[in-house]
Protein backbone atom coordinates (compact mmCIF):
# COMPACT_ATOMS: atom_id res chain seq x y z
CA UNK A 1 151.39 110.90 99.60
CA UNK A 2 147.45 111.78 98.25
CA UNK A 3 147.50 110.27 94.70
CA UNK A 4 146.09 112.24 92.05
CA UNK A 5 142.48 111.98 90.13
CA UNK A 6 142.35 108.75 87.70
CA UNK A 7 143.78 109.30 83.88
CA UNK A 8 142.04 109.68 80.86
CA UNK A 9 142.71 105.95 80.55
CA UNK A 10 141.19 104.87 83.30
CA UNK A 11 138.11 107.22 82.80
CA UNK A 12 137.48 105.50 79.18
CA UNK A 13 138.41 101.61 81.22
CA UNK A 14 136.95 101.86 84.13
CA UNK A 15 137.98 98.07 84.87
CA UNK A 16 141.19 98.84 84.75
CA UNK A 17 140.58 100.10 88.37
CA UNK A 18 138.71 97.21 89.69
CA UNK A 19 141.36 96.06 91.79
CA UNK A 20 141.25 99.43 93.38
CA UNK A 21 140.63 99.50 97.00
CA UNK A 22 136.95 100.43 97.90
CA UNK A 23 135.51 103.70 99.55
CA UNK A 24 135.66 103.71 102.94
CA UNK A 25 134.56 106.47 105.61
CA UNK A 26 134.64 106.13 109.06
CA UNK A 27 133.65 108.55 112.51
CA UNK A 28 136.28 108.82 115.10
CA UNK A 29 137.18 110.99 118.05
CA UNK A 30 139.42 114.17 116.72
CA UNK A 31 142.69 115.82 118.68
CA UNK A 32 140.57 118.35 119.11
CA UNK A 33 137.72 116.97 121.11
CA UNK A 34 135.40 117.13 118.18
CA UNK A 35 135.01 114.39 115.70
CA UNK A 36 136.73 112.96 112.80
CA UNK A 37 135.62 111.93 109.67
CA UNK A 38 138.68 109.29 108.29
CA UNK A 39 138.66 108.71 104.66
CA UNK A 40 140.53 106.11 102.68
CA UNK A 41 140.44 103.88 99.97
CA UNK A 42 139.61 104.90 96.28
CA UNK A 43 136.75 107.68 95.70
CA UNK A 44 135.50 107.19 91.79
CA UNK A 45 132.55 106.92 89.68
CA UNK A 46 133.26 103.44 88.58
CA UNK A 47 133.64 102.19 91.67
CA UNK A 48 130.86 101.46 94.81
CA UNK A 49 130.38 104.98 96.84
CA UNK A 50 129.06 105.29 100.43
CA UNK A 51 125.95 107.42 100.64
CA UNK A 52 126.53 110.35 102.88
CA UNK A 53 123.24 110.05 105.21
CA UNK A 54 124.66 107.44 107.34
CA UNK A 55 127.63 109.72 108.35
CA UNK A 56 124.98 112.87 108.38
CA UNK A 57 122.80 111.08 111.04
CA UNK A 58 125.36 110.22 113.16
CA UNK A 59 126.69 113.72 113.25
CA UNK A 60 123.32 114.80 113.41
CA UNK A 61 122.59 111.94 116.74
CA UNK A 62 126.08 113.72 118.70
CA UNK A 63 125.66 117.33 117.69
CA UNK A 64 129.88 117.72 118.07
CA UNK A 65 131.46 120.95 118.47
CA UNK A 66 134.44 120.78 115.40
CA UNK A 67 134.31 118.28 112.31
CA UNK A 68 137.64 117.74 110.97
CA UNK A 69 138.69 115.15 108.11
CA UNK A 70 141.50 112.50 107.94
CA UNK A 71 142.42 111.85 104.04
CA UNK A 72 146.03 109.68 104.74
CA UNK A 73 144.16 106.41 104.05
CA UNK A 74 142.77 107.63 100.60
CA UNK A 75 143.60 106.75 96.95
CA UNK A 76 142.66 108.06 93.51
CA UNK A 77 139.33 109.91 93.97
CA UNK A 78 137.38 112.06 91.43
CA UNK A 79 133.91 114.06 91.33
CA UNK A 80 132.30 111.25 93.63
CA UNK A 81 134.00 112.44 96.56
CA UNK A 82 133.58 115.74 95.65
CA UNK A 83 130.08 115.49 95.69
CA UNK A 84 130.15 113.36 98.92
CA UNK A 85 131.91 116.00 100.78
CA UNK A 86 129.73 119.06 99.73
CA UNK A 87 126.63 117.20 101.34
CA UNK A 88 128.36 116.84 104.72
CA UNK A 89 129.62 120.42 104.56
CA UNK A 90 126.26 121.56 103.05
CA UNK A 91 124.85 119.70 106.50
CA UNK A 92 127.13 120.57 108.88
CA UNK A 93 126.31 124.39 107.74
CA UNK A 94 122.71 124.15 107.87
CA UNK A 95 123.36 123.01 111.78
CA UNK A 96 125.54 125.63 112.45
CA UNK A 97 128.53 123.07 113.48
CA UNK A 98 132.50 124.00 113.28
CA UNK A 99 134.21 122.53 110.12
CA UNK A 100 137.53 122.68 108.93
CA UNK A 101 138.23 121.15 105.18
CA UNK A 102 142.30 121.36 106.44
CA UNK A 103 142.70 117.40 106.50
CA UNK A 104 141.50 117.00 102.87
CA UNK A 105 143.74 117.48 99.55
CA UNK A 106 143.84 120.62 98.30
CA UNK A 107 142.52 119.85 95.21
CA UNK A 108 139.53 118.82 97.07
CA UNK A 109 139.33 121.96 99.18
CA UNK A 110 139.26 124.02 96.04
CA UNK A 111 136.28 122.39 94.88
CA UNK A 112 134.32 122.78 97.64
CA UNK A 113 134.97 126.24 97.91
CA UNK A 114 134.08 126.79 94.52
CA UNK A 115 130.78 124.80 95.13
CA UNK A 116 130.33 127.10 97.75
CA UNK A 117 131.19 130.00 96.31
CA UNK A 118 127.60 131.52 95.44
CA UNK A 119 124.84 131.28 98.23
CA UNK A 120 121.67 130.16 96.24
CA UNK A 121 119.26 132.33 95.30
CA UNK A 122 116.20 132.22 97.41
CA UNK A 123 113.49 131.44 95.04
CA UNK A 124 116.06 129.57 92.28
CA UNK A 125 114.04 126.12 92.37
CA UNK A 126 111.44 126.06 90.34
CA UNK A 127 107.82 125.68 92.78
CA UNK A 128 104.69 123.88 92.21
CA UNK A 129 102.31 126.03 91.94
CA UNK A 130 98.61 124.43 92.06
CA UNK A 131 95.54 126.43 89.70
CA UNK A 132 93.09 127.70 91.91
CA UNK A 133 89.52 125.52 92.50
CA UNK A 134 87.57 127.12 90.06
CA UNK A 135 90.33 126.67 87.05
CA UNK A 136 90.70 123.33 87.78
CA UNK A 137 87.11 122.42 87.95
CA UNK A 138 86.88 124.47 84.16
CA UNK A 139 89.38 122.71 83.00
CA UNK A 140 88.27 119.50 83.80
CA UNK A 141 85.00 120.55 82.49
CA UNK A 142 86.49 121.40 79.26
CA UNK A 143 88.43 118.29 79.13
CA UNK A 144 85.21 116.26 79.60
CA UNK A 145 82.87 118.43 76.71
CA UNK A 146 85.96 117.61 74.61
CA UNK A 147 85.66 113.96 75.02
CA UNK A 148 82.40 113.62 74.41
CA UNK A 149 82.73 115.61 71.44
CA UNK A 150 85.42 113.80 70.24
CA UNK A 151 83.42 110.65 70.84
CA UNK A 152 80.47 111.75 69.01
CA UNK A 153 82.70 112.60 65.83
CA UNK A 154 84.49 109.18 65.86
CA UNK A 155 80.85 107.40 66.12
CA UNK A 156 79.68 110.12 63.09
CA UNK A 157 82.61 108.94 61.23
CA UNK A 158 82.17 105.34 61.87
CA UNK A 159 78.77 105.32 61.00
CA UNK A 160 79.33 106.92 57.50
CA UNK A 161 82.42 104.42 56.92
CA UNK A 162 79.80 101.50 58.05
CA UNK A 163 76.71 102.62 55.76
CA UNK A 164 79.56 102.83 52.51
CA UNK A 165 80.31 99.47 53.72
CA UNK A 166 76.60 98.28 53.80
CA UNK A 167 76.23 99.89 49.88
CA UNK A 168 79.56 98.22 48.71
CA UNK A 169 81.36 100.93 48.53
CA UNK A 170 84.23 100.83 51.27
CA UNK A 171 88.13 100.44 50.72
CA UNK A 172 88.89 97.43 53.03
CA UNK A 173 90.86 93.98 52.74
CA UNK A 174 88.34 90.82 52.72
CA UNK A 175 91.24 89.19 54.02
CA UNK A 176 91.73 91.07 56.82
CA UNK A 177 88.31 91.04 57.56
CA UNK A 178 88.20 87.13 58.01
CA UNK A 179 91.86 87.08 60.34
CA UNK A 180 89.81 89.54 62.69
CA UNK A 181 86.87 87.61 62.74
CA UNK A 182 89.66 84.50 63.63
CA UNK A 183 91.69 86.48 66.25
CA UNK A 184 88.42 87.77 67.71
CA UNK A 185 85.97 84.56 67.71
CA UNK A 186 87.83 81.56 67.71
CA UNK A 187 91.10 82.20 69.48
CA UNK A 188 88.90 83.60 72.08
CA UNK A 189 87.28 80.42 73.00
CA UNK A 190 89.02 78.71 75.54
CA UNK A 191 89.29 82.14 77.56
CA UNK A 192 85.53 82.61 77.40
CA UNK A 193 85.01 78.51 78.50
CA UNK A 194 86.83 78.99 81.14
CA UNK A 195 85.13 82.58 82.52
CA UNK A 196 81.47 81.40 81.81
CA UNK A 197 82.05 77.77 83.33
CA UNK A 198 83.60 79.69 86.59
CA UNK A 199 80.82 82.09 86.71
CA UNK A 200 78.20 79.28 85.93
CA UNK A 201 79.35 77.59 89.20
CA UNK A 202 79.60 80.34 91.47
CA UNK A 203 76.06 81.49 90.27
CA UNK A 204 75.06 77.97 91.09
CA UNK A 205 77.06 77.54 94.47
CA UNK A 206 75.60 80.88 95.56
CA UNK A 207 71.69 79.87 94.58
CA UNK A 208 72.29 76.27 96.04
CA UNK A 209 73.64 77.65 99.62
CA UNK A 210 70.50 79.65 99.91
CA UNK A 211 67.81 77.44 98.11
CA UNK A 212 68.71 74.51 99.71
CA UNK A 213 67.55 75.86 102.86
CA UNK A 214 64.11 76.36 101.73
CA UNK A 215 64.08 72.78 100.01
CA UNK A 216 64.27 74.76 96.61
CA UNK A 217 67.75 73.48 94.94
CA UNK A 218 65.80 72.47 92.24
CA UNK A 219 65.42 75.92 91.22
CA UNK A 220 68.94 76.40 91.21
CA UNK A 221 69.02 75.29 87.24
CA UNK A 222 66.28 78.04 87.27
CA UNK A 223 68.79 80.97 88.60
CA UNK A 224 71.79 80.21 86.25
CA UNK A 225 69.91 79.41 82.98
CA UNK A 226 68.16 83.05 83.06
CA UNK A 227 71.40 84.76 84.71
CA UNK A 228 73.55 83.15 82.21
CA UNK A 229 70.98 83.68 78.94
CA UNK A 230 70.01 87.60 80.07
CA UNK A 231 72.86 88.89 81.54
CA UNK A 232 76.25 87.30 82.56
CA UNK A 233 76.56 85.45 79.12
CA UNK A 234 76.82 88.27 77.05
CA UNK A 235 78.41 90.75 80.25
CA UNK A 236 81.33 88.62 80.69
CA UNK A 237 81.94 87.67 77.01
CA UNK A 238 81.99 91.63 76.31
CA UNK A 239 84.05 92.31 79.58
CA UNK A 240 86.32 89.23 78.67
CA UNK A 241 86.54 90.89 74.60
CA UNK A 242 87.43 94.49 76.17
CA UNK A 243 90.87 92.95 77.81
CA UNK A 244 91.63 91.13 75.58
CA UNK A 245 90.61 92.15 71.76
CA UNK A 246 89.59 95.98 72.49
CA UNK A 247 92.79 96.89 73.93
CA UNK A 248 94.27 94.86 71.09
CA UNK A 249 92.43 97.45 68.48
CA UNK A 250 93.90 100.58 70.27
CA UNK A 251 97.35 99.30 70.45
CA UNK A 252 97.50 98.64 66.83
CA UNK A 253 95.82 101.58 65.68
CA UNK A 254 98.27 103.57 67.92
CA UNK A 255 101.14 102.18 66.80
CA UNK A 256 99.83 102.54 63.14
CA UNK A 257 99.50 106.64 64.70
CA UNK A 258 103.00 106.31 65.81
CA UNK A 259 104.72 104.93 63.00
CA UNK A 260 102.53 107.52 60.77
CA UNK A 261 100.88 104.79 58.95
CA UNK A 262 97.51 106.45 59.20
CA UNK A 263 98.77 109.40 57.92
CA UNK A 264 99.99 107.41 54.27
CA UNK A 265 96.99 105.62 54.25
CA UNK A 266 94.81 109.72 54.15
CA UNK A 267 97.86 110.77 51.98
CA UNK A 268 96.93 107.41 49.54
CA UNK A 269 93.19 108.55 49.26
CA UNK A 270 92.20 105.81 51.45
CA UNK A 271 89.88 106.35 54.48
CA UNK A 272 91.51 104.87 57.62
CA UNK A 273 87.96 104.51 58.92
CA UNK A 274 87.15 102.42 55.94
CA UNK A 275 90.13 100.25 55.90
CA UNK A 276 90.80 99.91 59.18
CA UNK A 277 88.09 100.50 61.30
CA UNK A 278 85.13 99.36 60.03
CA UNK A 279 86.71 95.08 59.80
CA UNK A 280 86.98 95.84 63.23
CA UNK A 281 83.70 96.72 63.80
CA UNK A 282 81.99 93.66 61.39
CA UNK A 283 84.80 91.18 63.43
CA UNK A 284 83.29 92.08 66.88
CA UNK A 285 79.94 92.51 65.70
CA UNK A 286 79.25 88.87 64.36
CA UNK A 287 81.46 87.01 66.54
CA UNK A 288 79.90 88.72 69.68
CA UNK A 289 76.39 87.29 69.54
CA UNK A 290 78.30 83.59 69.08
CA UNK A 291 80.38 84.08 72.14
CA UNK A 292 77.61 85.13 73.85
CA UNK A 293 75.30 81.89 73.10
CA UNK A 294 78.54 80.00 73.58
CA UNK A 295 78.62 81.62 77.06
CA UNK A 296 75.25 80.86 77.91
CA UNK A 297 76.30 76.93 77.28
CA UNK A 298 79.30 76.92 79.36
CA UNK A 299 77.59 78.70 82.05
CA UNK A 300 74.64 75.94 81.80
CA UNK A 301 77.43 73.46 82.27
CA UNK A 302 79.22 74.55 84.68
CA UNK A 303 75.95 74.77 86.69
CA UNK A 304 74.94 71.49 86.13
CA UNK A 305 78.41 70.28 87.45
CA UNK A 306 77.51 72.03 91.24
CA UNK A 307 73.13 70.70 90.88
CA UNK A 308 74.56 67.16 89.91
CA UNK A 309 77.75 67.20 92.56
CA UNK A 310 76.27 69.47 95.37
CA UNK A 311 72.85 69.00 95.56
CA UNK A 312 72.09 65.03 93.74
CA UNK A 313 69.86 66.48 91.35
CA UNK A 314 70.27 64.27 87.81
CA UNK A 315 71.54 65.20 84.14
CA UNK A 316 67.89 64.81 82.95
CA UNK A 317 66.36 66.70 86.26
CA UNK A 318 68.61 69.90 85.83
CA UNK A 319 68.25 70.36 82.01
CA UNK A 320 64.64 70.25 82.22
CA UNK A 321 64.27 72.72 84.33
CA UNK A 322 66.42 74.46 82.19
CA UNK A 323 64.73 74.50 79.31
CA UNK A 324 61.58 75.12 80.87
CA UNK A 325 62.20 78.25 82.88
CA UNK A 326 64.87 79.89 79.90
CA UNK A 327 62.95 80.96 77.02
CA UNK A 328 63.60 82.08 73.34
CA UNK A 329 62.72 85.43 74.33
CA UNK A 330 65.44 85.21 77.12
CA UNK A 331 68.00 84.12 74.80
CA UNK A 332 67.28 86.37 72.19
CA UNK A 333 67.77 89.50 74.69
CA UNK A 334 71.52 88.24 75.58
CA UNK A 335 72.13 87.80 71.66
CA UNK A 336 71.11 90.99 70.79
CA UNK A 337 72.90 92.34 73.90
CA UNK A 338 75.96 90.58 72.78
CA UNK A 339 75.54 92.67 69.73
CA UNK A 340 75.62 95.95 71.20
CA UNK A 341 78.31 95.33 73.26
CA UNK A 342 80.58 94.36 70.54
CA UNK A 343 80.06 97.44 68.61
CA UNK A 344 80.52 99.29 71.94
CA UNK A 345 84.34 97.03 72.68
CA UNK A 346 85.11 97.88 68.98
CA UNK A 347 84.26 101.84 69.04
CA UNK A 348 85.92 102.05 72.22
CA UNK A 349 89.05 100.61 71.09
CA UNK A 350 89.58 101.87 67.96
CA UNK A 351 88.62 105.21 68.61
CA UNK A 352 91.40 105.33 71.95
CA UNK A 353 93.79 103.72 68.90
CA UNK A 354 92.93 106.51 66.33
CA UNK A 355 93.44 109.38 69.19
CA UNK A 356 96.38 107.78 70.53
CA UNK A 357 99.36 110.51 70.56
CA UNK A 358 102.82 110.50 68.73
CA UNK A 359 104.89 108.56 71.70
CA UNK A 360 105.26 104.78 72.61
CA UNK A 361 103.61 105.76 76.02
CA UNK A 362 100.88 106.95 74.27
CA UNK A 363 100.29 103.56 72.90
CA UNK A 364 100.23 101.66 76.57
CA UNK A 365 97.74 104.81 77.51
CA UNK A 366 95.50 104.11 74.38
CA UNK A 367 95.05 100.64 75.45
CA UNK A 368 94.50 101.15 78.97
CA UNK A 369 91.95 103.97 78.11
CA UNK A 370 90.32 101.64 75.79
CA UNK A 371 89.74 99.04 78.43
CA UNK A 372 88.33 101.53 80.65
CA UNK A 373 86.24 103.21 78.08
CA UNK A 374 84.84 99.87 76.85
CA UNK A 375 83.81 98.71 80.72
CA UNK A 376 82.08 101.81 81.66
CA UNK A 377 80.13 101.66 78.51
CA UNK A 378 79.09 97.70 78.52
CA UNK A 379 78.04 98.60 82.66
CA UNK A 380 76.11 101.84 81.73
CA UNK A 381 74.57 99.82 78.40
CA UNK A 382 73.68 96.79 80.38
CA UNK A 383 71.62 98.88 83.35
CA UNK A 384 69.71 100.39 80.60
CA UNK A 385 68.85 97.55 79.29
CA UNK A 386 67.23 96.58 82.51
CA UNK A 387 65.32 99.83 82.92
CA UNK A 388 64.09 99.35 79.36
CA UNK A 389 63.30 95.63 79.85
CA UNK A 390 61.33 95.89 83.09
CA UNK A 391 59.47 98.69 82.06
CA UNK A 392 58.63 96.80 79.01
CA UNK A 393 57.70 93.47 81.20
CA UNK A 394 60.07 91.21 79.74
């Protein structure tokens, strides 16, 4: 005898039919000459279902003539073998084979039927349909004149809040000011040491493989000191700042979005680019120049380590020619470029936090975009500076 669909009981427990017997369905040869689909064990929701491809390809692989079904073996079932069943039939249909539902309960058959009952409409699912060339190219046009609008007004904006900082006359927290300058200078140390030293050595493993072979490696002191003074210091450090204190900004400006905290701080009278933006700015901005000398050192150092190991050159040998081929002047460019670049990381991220949307995925996509932002700008900033400095022979 077919037992009947599980209780309310066991619907709201579904352990209390753990001890159940699992699903089961198996292929055999029918009376008929056609083929046999044998069900049995329990067919519910809480339990572990078959999927239905396995039995689709074989029928699919032996194309029979008749499909029948075999339901003695099988216990308490429910919508899972419902649905089960209306894939094979819906199968079996589309390949034109023979199938007869007799074998099964019933109260199976019925709901099949009634599955069955409408045809689907031809058109009912909803189709992608793809904007011709010339609307997507507008608007992706329109999408880009927005951002750089939008950019423009956030560095408007940020400039105003800066210059009422410069004339005393901002709303901001000194305190605040001073745990930025912390979480952006200091804590970032032994992440920068590490960068700079690696890039120190690889700049000085590169030079020495090629010097060496002129009977140069001297020079080698010569390649990292300016590399490291004019451009890698102060590239890395801002590259290094974007990952890790940029996206930083945008996530907790967005979340500040999210949580509407922006929004009380306007509805207080106080100008969120004031209090919250402008620390953020003065944080990156003096601590970036700093990093950027303290780059410069590592990256002397961890050249020295290759000249001294690699090529026998002495302490005294490789920091002279340090200090005679870097200049002032050199040093002073990756300073000031250190500079820019943290007012670049700092724009970049707070201005992705401040146009972050209303969602927690909004907030992840702020400080991805912030990241982004902040590299393309430090790349683009960084070849003008060499345009700018070789035209001006320095």
């Amino acid at each position: 005898m077919i037992a009947e669909p599980p209780t309310q009981d066991e619907w709201e427990h579904p352990q209390a039919v753990s001890q159940n017997t699992a699903a089961n369905s198996e292929i055999r040869l029918g009376t008929d000459g056609g083929l046999c689909i044998s069900l049995s064990g329990d067919w519910l929701l809480a339990g572990s279902l078959p999927e239905p491809d396995g039995v689709i390809g074989q029928l699919t692989s032996s194309s029979p003539a008749a499909i029948s079904f075999d339901s003695a073996g099988l216990g308490n079932w429910d919508s899972g073998l419902v649905s089960y069943l209306v894939k094979i039939v819906a199968a079996a249909r589309s390949s034109h084979w023979q199938i007869s539902p007799d074998g099964l309960p019933e109260g199976v058959r019925g709901l099949i039927k009634l599955a069955f009952a409408v045809e689907e409409r031809e058109g009912a699912r909803r189709q992608e349909v793809r904007d011709p060339y010339l609307m997507r190219l507008g608007k992706s046009t329109l999408t880009w004149i927005n951002g750089w609008r939008e950019g423009l007004e956030f560095l408007g904006k940020s400039t105003i809040a800066f210059a009422r900082f410069m004339t005393g006359r901002a709303q901001y927290q000194s305190s605040e000011l001073w745990h930025l300058m912390q979480e952006a200078g200091a804590k970032a140390f032994g992440i920068v040491s590490l960068i700079s030293f690696l890039v120190g050595m690889i700049l000085a493993f590169v030079g020495a493989v090629q010097l060496t072979q002129f009977g140069a490696g001297i020079f080698v002191a010569n390649l990292v000191g300016i590399a490291m003074a004019r451009e890698m210091g102060a590239m890395m450090t801002a590259i290094i700042m974007a990952g890790r204190t940029g996206a930083a900004f945008a996530a907790q400006l967005g979340t500040m979005r999210v949580n509407e905290e922006i929004d009380a701080l306007s509805a207080m009278g106080v100008d969120p680019m004031e209090f919250l933006v402008v620390p953020r700015m003065l944080a990156l901005m003096v601590m970036m120049p700093l990093l950027s000398m303290y780059a410069f050192v590592m990256g002397v150092f961890g050249g020295l380590v290759v000249g001294v190991g690699m090529l026998d050159l002495t302490f005294t040998e490789y920091m002279r020619q340090t200090f005679q081929s870097v200049a002032l002047t050199q040093i002073a460019i990756g300073v000031f470029k250190g500079l820019i670049f943290g007012v670049l990381v700092a724009v970049a991220g707070c201005m992705r936090g401040m146009q972050c949307g209303n969602s927690s995925q909004a907030v992840g996509m702020a400080a991805t975009s912030a990241v982004v932002t902040s590299i393309v700008l430090i790349i683009v900033t960084d070849g003008l500076f060499a345009v700018m400095l070789n035209v001006l022979g320095i």
